[in-house]
Protein backbone atom coordinates (compact mmCIF):
# COMPACT_ATOMS: atom_id res chain seq x y z
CA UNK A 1 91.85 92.51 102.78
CA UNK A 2 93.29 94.21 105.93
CA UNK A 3 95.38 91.37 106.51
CA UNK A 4 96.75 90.34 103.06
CA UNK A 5 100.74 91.28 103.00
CA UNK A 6 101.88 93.75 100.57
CA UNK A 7 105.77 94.00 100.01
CA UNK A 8 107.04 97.05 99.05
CA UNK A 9 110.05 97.45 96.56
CA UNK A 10 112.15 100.46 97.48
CA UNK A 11 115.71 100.52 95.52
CA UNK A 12 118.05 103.31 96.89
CA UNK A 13 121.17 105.62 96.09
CA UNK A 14 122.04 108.40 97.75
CA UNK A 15 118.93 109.96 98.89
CA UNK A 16 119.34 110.34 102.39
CA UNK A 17 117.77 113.81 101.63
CA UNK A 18 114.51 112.68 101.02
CA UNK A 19 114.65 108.89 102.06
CA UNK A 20 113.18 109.64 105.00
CA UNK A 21 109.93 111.42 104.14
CA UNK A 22 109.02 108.87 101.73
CA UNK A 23 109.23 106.23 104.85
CA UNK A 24 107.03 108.34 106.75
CA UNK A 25 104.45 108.01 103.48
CA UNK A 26 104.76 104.36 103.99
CA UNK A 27 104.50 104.57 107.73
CA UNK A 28 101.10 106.58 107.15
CA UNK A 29 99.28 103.89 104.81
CA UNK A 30 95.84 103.35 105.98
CA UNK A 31 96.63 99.50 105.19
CA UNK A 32 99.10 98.69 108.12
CA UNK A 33 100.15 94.76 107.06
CA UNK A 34 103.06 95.58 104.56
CA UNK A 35 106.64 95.32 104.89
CA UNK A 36 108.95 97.70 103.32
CA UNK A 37 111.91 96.18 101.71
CA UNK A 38 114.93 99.02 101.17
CA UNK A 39 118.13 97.88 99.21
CA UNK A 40 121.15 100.58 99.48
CA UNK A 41 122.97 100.30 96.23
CA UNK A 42 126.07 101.24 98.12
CA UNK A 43 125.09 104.77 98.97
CA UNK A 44 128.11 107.61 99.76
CA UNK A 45 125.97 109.51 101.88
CA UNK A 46 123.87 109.16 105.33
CA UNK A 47 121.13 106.58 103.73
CA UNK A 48 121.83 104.08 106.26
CA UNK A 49 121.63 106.28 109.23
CA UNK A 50 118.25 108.11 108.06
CA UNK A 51 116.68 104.77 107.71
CA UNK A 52 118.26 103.06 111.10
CA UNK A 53 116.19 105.57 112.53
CA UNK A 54 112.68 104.00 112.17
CA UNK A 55 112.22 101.56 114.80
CA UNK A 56 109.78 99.56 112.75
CA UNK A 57 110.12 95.70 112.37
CA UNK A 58 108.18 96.20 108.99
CA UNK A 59 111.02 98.30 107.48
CA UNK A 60 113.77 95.89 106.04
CA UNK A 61 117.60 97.18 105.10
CA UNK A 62 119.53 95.51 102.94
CA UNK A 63 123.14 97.76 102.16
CA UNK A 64 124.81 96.31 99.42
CA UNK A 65 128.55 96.32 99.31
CA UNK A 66 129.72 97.90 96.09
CA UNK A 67 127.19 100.28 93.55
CA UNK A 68 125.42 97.62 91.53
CA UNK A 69 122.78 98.95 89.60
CA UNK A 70 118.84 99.86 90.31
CA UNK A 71 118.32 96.41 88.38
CA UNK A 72 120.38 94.97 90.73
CA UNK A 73 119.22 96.38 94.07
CA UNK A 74 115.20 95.60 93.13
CA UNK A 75 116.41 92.35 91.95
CA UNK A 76 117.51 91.23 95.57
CA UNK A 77 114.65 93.14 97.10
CA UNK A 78 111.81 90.78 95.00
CA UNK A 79 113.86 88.03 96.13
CA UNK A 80 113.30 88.89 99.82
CA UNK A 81 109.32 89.96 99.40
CA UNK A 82 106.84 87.46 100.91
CA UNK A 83 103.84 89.01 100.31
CA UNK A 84 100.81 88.29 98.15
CA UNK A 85 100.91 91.77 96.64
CA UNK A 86 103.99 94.20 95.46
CA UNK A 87 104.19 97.43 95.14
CA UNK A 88 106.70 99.99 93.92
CA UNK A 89 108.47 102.84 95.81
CA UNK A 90 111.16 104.97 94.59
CA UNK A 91 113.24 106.50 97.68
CA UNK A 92 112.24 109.92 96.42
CA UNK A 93 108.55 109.70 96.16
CA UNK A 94 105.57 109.76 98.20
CA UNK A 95 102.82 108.07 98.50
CA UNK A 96 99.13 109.39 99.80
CA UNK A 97 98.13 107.55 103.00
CA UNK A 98 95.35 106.07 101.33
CA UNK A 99 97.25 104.76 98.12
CA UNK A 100 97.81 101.04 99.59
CA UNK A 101 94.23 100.60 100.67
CA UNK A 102 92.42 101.60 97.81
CA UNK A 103 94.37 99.93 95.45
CA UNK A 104 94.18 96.85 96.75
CA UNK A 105 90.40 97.46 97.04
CA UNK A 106 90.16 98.32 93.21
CA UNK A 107 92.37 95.11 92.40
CA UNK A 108 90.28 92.54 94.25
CA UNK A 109 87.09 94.03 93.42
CA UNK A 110 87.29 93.77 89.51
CA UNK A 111 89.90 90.91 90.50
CA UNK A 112 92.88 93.09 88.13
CA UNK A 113 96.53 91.36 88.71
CA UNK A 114 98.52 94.75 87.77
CA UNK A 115 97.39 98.11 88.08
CA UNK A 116 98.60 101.94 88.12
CA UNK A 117 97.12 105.19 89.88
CA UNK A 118 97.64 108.92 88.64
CA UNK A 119 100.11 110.81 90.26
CA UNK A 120 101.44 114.50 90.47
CA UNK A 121 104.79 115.94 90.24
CA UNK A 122 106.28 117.98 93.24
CA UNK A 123 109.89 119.44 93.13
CA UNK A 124 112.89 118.76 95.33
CA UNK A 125 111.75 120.55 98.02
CA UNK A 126 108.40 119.20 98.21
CA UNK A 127 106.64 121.94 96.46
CA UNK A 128 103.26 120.73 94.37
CA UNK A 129 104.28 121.68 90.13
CA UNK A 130 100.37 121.83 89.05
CA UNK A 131 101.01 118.62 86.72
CA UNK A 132 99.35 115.60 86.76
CA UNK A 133 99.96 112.47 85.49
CA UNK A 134 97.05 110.48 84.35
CA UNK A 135 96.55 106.73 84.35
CA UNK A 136 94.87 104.91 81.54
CA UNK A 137 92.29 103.19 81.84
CA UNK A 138 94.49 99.73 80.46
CA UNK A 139 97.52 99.38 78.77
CA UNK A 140 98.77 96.26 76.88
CA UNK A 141 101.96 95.25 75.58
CA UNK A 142 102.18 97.27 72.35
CA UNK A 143 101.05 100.34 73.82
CA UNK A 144 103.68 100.62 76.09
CA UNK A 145 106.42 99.73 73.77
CA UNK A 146 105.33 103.15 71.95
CA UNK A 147 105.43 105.36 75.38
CA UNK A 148 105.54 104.16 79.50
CA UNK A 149 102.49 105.81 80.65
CA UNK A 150 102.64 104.61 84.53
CA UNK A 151 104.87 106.19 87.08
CA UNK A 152 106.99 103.51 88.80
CA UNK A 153 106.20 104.35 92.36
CA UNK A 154 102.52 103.44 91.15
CA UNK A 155 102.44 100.21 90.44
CA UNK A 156 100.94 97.27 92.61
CA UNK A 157 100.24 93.57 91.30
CA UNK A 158 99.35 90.33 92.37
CA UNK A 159 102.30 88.05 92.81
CA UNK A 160 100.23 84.71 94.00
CA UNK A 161 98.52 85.42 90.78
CA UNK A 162 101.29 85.88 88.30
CA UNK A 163 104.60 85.26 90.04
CA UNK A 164 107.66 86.71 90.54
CA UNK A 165 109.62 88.81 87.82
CA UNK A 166 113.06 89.61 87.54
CA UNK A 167 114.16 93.05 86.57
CA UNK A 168 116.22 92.73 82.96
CA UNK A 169 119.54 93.62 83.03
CA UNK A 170 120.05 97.15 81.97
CA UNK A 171 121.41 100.13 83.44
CA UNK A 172 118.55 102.35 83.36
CA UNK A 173 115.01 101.70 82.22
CA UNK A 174 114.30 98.87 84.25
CA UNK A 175 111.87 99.60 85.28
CA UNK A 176 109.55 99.82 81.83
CA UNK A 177 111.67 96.83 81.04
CA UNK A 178 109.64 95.49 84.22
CA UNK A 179 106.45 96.16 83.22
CA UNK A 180 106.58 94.75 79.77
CA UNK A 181 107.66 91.41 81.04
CA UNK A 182 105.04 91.79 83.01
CA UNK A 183 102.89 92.51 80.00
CA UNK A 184 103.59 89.44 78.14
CA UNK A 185 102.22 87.62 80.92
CA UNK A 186 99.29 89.56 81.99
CA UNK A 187 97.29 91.24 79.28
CA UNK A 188 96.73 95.10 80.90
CA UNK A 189 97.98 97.12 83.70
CA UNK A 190 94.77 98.95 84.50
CA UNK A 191 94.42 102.38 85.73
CA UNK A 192 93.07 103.84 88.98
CA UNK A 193 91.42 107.43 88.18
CA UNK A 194 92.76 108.55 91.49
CA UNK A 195 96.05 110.88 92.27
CA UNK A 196 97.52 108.66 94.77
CA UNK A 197 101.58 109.31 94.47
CA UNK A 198 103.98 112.47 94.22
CA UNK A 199 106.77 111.92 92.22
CA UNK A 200 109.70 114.38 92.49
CA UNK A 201 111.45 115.91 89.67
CA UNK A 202 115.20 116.44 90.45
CA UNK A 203 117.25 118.45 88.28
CA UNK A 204 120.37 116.00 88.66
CA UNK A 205 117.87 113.57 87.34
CA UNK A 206 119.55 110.96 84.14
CA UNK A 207 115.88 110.81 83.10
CA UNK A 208 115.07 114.39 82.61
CA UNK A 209 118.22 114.15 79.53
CA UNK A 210 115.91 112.67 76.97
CA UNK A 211 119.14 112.47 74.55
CA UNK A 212 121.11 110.64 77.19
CA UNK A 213 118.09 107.85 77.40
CA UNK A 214 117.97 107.09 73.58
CA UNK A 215 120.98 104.74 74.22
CA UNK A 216 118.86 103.19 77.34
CA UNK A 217 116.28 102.86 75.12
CA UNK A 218 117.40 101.44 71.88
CA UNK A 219 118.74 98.79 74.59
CA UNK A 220 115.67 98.21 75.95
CA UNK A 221 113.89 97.17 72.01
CA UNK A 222 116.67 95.60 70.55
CA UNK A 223 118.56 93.55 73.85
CA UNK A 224 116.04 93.18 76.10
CA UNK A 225 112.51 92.77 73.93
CA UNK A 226 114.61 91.55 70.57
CA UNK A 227 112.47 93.78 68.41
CA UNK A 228 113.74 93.83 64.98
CA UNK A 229 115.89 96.74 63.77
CA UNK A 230 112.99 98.18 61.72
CA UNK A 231 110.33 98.08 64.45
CA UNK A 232 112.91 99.29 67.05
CA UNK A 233 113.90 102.21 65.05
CA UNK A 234 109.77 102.95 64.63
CA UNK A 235 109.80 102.75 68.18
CA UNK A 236 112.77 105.20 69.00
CA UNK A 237 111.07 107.76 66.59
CA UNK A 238 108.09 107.46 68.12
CA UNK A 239 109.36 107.80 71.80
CA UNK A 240 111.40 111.07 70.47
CA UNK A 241 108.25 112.40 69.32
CA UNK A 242 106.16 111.39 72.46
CA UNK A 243 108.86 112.95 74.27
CA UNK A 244 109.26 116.24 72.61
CA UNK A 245 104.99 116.56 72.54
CA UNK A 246 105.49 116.36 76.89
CA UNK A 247 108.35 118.93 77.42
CA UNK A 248 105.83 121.67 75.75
């Protein structure tokens, strides 16, 4: 186990402010054999200086020349990953030092392929929000069609197992587009009882306007899963409804 490779998937834009405390998260992991793959989606800002500054053969830049997409930028940085597990890291979120080593302890001990770990919300300066995020215990295809209930920078699998995937081609979402074509190849992403990632809530956020996201959404049933118009519109209720339930 201490010597299996895990690649980490890190799509950036514009987050030089906080960039560089999530590569010191990485940097900490318990589990030292990873390499961190970062794609700059063509970032306006100081991203590429903040990350030229880790001297770290394990760290990987690629800068992209022109603002592609998140879809895009993970796309390239799956293509690049050589290692027998991947994991996911937004450039805003941290992980705990021990997040890479006991996941991949819980995976090869009950020999999972996908799993997911709790996680709490901090703000953008770092500050803990008393909210956690819990993991359940599996989740199959049609459950997450009705809500995504793992946080993205959670999410390790087993890519000798199951392969590669390629991130579907939408503007936002992709990644719960990811996971259910994950899901039609591997029956559950199971859940680690453990708070093992801080995800930041920025106000400038797209996914904090649930209105703005119905659009995503409705592409995400009917473009990218080809649900029918009467199960996507289920769906869409559904999600509003989830939705609403969280922001009280």
């Amino acid at each position: 186990m201490p010597n299996t490779l895990i690649s980490i998937i890190t799509p950036t834009y514009n987050c030089a402010k906080f960039i560089g405390e999530t590569i010191e998260s990485v940097l900490k992991q318990t589990h030292t054999n990873w390499e961190m793959i970062i794609v700059d989606d063509a970032s306006k800002d100081n991203t590429e200086e903040i990350v030229n500054q880790y001297n770290d053969k394990r760290i990987k830049y690629i800068r992209l020349k022109e603002n592609c997409g998140a879809d895009v930028a993970r796309n390239i940085a799956i293509e690049e990953a050589k290692g027998k597990y991947m994991a996911f890291l937004d450039s805003d979120d941290l992980w705990q030092p021990d997040k890479l080593e006991k996941q991949i302890k819980f995976m090869e001990q009950n020999n999972y392929n996908i799993t997911a770990t709790d996680y709490e919300q901090i703000d953008e300066e770092g500050r803990i929000l008393n909210r956690i995020i819990k993991a359940k215990e599996k989740v199959d295809y049609n459950s997450m069609l009705l809500s995504n209930s793992v946080g993205n920078s959670t999410i390790m699998y087993n890519v000798e197992n199951i392969g590669k995937f390629k991130v579907p081609n939408i503007k936002k979402r992709n990644d719960y587009a990811l996971w259910l074509q994950m899901l039609k190849k591997e029956k559950y992403i199971y859940g680690i009882p453990e708070t093992l990632m801080k995800y930041r809530v920025r106000s400038n956020s797209i996914s904090r306007n649930k209105l703005n996201l119905i659009k995503y959404q409705w592409q995400l049933y009917r473009k990218i899963e080809k649900l029918s118009i009467f199960r996507s519109v289920f769906h869409i209720c559904w999600w509003g409804v989830v939705k609403t339930l969280h922001r009280k």
